[in-house]
Protein backbone atom coordinates (compact mmCIF):
# COMPACT_ATOMS: atom_id res chain seq x y z
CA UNK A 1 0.00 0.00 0.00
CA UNK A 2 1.67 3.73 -0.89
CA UNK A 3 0.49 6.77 0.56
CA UNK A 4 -0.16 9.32 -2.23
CA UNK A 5 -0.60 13.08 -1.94
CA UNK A 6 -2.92 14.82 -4.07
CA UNK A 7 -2.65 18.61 -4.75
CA UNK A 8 -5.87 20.75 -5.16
CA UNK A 9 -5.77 24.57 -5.61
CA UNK A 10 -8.08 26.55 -4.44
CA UNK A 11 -9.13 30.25 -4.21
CA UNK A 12 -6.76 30.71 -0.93
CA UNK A 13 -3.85 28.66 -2.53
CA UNK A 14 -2.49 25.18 -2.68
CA UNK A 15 -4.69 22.72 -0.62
CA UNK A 16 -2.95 18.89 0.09
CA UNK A 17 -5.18 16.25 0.88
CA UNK A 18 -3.99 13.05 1.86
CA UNK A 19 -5.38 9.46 -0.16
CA UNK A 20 -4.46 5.93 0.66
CA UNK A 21 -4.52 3.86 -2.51
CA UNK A 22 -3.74 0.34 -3.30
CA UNK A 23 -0.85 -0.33 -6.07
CA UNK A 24 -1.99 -3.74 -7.28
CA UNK A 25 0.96 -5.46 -9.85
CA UNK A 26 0.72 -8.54 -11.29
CA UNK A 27 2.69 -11.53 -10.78
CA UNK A 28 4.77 -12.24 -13.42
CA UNK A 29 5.34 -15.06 -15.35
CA UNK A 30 1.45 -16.79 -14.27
CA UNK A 31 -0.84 -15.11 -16.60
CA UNK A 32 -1.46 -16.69 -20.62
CA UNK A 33 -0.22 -14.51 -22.82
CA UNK A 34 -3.01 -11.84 -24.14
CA UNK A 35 -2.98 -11.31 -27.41
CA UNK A 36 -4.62 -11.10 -31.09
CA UNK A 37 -6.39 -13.90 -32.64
CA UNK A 38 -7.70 -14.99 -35.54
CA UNK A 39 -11.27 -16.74 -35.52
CA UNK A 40 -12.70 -18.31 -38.71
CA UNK A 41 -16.44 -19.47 -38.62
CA UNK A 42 -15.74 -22.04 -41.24
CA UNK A 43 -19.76 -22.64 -42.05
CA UNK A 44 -20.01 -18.95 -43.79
CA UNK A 45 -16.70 -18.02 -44.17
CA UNK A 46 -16.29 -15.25 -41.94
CA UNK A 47 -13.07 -13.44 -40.05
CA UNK A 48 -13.07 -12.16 -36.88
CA UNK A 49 -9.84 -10.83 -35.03
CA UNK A 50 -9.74 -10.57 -30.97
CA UNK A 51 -7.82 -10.43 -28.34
CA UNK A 52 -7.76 -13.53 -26.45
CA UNK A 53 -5.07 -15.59 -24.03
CA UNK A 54 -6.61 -18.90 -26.77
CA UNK A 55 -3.85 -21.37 -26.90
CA UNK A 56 -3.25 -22.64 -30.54
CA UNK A 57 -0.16 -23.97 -32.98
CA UNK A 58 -1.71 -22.89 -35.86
CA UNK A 59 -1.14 -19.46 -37.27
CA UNK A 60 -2.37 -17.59 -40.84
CA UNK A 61 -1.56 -14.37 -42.46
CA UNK A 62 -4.43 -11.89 -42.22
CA UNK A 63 -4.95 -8.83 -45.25
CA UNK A 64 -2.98 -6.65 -43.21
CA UNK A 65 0.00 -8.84 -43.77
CA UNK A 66 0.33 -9.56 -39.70
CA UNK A 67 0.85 -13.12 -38.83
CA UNK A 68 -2.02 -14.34 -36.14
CA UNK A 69 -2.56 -17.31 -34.27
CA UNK A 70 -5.23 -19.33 -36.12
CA UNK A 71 -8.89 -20.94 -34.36
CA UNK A 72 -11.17 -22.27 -36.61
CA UNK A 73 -15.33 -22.33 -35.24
CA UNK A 74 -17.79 -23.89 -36.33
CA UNK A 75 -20.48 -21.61 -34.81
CA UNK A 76 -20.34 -18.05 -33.89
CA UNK A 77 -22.36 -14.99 -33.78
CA UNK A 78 -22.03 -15.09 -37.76
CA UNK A 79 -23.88 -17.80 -38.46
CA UNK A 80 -25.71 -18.79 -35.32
CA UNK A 81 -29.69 -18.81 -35.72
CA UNK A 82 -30.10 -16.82 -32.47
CA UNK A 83 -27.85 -14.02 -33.54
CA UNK A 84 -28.59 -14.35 -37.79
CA UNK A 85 -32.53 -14.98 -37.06
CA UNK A 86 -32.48 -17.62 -39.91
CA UNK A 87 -32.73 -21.31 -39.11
CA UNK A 88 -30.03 -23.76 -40.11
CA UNK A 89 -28.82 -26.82 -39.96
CA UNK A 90 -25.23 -27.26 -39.43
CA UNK A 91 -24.44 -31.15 -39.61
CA UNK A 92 -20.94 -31.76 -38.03
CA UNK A 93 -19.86 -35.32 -38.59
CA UNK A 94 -23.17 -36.97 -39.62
CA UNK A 95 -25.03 -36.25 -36.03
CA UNK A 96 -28.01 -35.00 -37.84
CA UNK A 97 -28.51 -37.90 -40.02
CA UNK A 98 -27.59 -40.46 -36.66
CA UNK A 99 -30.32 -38.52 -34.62
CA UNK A 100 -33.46 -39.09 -37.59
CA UNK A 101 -32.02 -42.21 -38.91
CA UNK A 102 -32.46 -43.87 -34.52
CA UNK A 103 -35.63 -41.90 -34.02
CA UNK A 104 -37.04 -42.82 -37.14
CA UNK A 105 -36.65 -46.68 -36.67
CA UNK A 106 -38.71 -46.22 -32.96
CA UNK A 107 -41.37 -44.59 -34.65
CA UNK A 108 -41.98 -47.27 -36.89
CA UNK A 109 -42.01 -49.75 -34.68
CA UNK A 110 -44.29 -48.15 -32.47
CA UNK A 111 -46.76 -47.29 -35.34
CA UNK A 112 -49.48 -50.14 -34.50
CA UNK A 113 -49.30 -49.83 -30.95
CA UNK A 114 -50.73 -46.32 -30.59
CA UNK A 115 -53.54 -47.67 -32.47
CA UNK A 116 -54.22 -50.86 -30.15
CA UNK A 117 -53.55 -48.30 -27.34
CA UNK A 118 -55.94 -45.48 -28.58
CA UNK A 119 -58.40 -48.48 -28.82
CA UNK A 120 -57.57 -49.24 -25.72
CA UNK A 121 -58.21 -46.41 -23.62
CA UNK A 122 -61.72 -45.59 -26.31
CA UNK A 123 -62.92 -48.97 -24.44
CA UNK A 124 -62.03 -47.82 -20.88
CA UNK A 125 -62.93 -44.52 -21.23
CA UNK A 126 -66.43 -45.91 -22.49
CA UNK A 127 -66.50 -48.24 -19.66
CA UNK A 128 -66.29 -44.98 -17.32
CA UNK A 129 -68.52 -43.12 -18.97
CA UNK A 130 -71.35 -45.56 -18.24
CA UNK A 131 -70.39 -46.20 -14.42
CA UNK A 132 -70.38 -42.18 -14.22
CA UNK A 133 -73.84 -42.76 -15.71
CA UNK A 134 -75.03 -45.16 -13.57
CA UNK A 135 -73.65 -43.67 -9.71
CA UNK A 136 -75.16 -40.66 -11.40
CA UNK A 137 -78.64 -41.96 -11.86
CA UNK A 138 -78.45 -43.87 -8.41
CA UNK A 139 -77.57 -40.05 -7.04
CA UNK A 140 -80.72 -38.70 -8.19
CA UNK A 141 -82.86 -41.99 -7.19
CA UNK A 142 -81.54 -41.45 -4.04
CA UNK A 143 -82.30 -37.58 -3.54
CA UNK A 144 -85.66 -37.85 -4.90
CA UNK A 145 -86.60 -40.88 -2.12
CA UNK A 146 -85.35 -38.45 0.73
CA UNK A 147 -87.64 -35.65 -0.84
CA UNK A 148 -90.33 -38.12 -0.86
CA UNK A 149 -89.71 -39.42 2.80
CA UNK A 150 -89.24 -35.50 4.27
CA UNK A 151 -92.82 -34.55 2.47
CA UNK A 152 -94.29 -37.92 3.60
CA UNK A 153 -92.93 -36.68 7.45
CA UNK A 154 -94.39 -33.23 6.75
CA UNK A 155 -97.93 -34.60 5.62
CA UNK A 156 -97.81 -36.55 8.99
């Protein structure tokens, strides 16, 4: 921690006003080297150059005739749905194709037993519908008896 002075003037003259400050320096010799990169989204052919502590062997020669490190993307702002509001597909390595071709084969394996189930649950749901029905009607027998026996009590 140093002790720094800092000088104001004012109206009257030269006013000192003592500040405490903290000096931070960095270690040396720890940190990744900071330093200009160049990206290349590969799916539209775009360029980017950043500053980045990236880690790579490769290295290309930009327009400006600089030599930069080198990281090839597949995906970045440039052609990312989110960020280009157009949908695409981007198929790295087949994983498209993998995902429809094992999905596909469930769905057609499955394709009669929906049926049987839907079939299934028309039956049940039939089933319920008629003891619904029935408790129903025994409901309203049973009201209709205990109107009868409270104006049969009444009468009396």
């Amino acid at each position: 921690m140093h002790l720094g002075i800092l000088e104001k003037k004012s109206s009257s003259g030269i006013v000192r006003q003592h500040i405490f400050f903290i000096k931070r320096i960095m270690k040396k010799d720890i940190h990744p080297e900071y330093r200009e990169v160049l990206f290349h989204d590969t799916s539209v052919d775009e360029y980017f150059i950043i500053r980045s502590t990236l880690a790579t062997d490769q290295t290309k020669e930009w327009e400006d005739g600089k030599t930069y490190p080198y990281c090839p993307l597949d995906v970045s702002s440039a052609s990312h749905p989110f960020y280009t509001g157009q949908q695409k597909i981007i198929d790295t390595g087949g994983r498209v194709e993998r995902f429809k071709k094992r999905f596909s084969k469930k769905t057609n394996k499955s394709a009669s037993k929906p049926v049987e189930e839907i079939e299934k649950t028309e039956v049940v749901e039939e089933k319920a519908a008629e003891v619904v029905e029935e408790k129903a009607a025994e409901v309203v027998e049973e009201k209709a008896a205990k109107k009868d026996s409270k104006k049969a009590k009444k009468k009396d």
